[in-house]
Protein backbone atom coordinates (compact mmCIF):
# COMPACT_ATOMS: atom_id res chain seq x y z
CA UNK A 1 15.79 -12.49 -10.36
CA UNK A 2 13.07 -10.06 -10.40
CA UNK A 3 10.22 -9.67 -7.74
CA UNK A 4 7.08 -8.32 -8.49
CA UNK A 5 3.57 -7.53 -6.31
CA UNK A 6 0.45 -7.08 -7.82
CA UNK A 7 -3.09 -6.29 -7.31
CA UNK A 8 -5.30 -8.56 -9.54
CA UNK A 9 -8.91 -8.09 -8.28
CA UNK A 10 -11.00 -7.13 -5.48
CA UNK A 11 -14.27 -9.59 -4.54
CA UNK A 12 -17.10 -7.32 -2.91
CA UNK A 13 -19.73 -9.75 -0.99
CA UNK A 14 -21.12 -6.95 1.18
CA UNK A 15 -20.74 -3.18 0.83
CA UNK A 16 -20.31 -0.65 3.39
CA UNK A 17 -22.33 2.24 2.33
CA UNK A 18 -26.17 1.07 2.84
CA UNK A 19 -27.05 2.36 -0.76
CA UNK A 20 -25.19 2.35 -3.65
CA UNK A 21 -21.55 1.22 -4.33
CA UNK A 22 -18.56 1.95 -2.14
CA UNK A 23 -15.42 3.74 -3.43
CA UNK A 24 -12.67 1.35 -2.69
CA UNK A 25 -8.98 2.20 -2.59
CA UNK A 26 -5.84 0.90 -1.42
CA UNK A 27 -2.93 2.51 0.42
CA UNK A 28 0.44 1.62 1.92
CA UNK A 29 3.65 0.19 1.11
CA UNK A 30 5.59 -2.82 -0.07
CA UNK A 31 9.22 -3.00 0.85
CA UNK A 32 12.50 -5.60 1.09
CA UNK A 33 15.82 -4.34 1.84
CA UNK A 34 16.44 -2.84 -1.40
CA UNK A 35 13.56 0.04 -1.67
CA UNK A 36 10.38 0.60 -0.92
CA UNK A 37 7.12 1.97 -3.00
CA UNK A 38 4.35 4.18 -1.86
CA UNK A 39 0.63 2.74 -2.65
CA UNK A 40 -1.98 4.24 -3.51
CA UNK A 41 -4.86 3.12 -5.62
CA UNK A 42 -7.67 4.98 -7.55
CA UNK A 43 -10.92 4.42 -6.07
CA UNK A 44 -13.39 2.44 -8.12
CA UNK A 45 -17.05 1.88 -7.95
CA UNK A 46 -17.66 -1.03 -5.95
CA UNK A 47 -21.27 -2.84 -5.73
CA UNK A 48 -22.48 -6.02 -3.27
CA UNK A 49 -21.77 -9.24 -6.23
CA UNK A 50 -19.28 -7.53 -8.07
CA UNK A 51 -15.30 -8.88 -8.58
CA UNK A 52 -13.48 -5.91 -9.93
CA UNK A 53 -10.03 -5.99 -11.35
CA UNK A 54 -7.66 -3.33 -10.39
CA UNK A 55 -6.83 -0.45 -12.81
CA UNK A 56 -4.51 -2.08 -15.28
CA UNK A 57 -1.97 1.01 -14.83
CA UNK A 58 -1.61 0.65 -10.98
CA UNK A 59 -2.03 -3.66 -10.78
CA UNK A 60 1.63 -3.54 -9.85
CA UNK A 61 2.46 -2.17 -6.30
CA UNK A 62 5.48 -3.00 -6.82
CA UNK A 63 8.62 -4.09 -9.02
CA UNK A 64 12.51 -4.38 -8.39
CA UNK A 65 15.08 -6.54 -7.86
CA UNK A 66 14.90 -9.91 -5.45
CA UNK A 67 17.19 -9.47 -2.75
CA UNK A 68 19.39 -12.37 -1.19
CA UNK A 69 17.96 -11.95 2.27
CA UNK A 70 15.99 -9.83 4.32
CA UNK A 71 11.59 -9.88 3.85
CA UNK A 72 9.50 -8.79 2.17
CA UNK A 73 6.62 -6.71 3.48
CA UNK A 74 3.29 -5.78 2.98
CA UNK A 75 1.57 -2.99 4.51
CA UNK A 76 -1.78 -1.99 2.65
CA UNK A 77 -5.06 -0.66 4.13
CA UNK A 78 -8.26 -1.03 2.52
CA UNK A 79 -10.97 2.18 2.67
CA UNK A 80 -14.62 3.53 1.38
CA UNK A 81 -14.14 6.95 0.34
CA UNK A 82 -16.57 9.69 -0.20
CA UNK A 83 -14.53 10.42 -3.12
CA UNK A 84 -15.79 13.84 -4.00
CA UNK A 85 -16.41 14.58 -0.52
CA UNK A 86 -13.73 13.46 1.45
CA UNK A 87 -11.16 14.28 -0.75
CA UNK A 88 -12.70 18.19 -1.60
CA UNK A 89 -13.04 17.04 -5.13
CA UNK A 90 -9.56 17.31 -5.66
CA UNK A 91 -8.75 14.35 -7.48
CA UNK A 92 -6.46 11.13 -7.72
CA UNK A 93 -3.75 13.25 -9.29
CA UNK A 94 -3.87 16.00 -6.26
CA UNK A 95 -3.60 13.02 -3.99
CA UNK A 96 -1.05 11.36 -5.56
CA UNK A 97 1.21 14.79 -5.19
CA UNK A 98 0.56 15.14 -1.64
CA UNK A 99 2.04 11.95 -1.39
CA UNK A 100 4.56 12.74 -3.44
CA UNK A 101 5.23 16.43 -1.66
CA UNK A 102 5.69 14.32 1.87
CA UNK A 103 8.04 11.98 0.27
CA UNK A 104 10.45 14.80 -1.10
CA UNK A 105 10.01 16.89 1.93
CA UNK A 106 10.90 13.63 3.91
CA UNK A 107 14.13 13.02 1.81
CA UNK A 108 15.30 16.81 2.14
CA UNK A 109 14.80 16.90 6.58
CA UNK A 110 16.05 13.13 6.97
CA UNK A 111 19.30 12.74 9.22
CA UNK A 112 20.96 9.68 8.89
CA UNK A 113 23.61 8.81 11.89
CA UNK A 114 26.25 6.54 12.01
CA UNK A 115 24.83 3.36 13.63
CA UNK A 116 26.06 -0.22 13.92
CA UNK A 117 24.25 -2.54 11.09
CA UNK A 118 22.20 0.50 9.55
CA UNK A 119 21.39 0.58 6.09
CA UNK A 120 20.16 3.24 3.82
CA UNK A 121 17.14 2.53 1.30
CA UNK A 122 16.11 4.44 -1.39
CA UNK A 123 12.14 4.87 -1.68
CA UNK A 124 9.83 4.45 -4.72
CA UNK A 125 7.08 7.61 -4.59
CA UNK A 126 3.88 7.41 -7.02
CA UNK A 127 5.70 9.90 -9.19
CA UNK A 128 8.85 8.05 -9.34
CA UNK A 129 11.95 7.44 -7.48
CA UNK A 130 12.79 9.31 -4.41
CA UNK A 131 15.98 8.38 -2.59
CA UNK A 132 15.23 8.54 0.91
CA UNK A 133 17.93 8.21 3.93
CA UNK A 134 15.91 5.58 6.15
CA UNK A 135 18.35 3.82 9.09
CA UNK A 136 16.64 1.11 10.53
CA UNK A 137 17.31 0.90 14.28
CA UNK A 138 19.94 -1.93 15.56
CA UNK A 139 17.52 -5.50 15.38
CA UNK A 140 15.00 -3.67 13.19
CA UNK A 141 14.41 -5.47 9.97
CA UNK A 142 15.40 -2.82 7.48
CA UNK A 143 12.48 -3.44 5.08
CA UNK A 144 9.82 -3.49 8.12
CA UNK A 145 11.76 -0.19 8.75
CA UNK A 146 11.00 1.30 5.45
CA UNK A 147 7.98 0.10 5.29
CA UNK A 148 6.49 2.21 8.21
CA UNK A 149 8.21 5.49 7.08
CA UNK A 150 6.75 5.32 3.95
CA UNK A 151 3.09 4.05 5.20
CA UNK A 152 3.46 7.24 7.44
CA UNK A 153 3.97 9.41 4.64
CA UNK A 154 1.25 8.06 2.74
CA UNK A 155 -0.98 8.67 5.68
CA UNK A 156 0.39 12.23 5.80
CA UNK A 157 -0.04 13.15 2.35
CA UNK A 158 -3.93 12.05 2.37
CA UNK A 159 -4.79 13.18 5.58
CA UNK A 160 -3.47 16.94 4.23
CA UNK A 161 -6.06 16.66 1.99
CA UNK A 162 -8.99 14.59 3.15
CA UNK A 163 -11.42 16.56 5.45
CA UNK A 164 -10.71 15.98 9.20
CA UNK A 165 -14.50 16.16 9.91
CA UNK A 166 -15.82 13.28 7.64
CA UNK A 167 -12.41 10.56 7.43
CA UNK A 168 -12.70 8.26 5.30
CA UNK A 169 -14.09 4.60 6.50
CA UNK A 170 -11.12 2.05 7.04
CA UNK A 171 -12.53 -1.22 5.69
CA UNK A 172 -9.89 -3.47 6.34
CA UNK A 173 -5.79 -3.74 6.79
CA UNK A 174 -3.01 -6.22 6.20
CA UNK A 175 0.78 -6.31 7.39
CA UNK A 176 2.98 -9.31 6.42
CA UNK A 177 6.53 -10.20 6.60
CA UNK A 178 7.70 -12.78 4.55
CA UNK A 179 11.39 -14.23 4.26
CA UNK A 180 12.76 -13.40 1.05
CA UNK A 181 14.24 -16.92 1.29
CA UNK A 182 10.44 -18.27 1.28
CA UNK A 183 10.16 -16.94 -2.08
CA UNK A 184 12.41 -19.17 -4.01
CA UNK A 185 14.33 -18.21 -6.91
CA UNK A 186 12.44 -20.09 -9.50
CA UNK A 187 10.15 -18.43 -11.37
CA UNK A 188 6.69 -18.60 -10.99
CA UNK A 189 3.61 -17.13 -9.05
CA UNK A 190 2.06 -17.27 -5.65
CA UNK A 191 -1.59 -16.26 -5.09
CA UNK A 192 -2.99 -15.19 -2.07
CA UNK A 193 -6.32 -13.81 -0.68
CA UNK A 194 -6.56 -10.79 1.57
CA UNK A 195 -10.46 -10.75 2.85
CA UNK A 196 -11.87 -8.74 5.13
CA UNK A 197 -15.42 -8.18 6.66
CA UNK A 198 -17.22 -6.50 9.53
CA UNK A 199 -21.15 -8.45 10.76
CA UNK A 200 -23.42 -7.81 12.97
CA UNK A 201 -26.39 -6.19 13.30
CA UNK A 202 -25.59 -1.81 12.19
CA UNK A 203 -25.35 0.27 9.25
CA UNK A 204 -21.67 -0.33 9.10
CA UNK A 205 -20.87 -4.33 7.60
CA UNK A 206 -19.24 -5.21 4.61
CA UNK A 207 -17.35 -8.24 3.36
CA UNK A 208 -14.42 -8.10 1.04
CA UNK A 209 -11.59 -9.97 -0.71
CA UNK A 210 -8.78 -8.55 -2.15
CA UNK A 211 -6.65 -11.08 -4.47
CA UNK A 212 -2.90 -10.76 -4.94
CA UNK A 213 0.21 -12.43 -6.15
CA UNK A 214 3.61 -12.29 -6.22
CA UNK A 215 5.91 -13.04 -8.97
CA UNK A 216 9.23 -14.37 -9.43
CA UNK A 217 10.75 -13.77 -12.97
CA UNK A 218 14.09 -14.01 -14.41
């Protein structure tokens, strides 16, 4: 059986920039025990009212085989970008290869020791597959394992080339585990809703959702 994640659309209630539309992206990972794949999304134009699907290219996060046991985790943050600003006009592309640059760099330093009940898991970049050494520590789930190397990486790749003096604004953040044997292995879909908001009385509030599923297929 196959497992699949994907992003179907993001609900915007409530942006965070007082005028205008956010830029909205997604970063992170998705792992199991079998691999794990870097996220990151292109920012899109966001107004208050609006329900925006994801770009059809990057609607899956991520795609490979269903494992027998183990979890699956989720690891995304949601952010409001300055897009030209933050990111010194360089582009999706140029952040995608930072990402992709920390990934490979990460893969040619890693050590793996010998340890009791380690496992080694080979990692999904933006730009294709990387195999990357990760050991996951004795009692460590091995996907929760992978899954915070590569958000780490991710992290490192856009902070090399977002300006330190003007970060972008984290909107919102989610981290699940769930038991592969949760899943099933009957085909079929599970929807879910990811929302996130900030109230009060300031210049920063907004109110999202972020809609996802995850698929089973044969």
């Amino acid at each position: 059986m196959k497992l699949k994640v994907v992003l179907d659309r993001v609900v915007c209630r409530d942006t965070e920039d007082i005028v205008g539309a956010d830029e909205f992206y997604v970063s992170g990972a998705v792992a199991t025990d079998l691999g794990a794949r870097a996220i990151l999304t292109k920012p899109m134009d966001i107004k208050e009212g609006q329900d925006l699907a994801f770009d059809a290219a990057q609607r899956v996060i991520f795609e490979g085989e269903l494992p027998e046991s183990g979890n699956l985790v989720i690891d995304l943050t949601a952010w409001d970008s300055d897009f030209g600003k933050d990111w010194n006009e360089k582009g999706y592309r140029q952040a995608v290869k930072a990402i992709a640059d920390a990934l490979a760099q990460h893969a040619a330093t890693a050590l793996v020791p010998t340890l009791a009940g380690a496992a080694a898991v080979g990692l999904t970049g933006p730009l294709g597959l990387i195999v990357v050494p990760i050991v996951a520590k004795v009692g460590v789930p091995i996907a929760r394992e992978a899954a915070k190397v590569v958000v780490g990486l991710v992290d490192k790749g856009l902070n090399s080339i977002i300006e330190a003096s003007d970060p972008d604004d984290l909107l919102g953040s989610l981290s699940i585990d769930i038991p592969v044997t949760d899943l099933g292995r009957t085909a079929g879909i599970t929807r879910r809703v990811w929302g996130f908001k900030q109230g009060g009385v300031g210049i920063s509030t907004w109110d999202y959702d972020v809609h996802y599923s995850i698929h089973i297929e044969p």
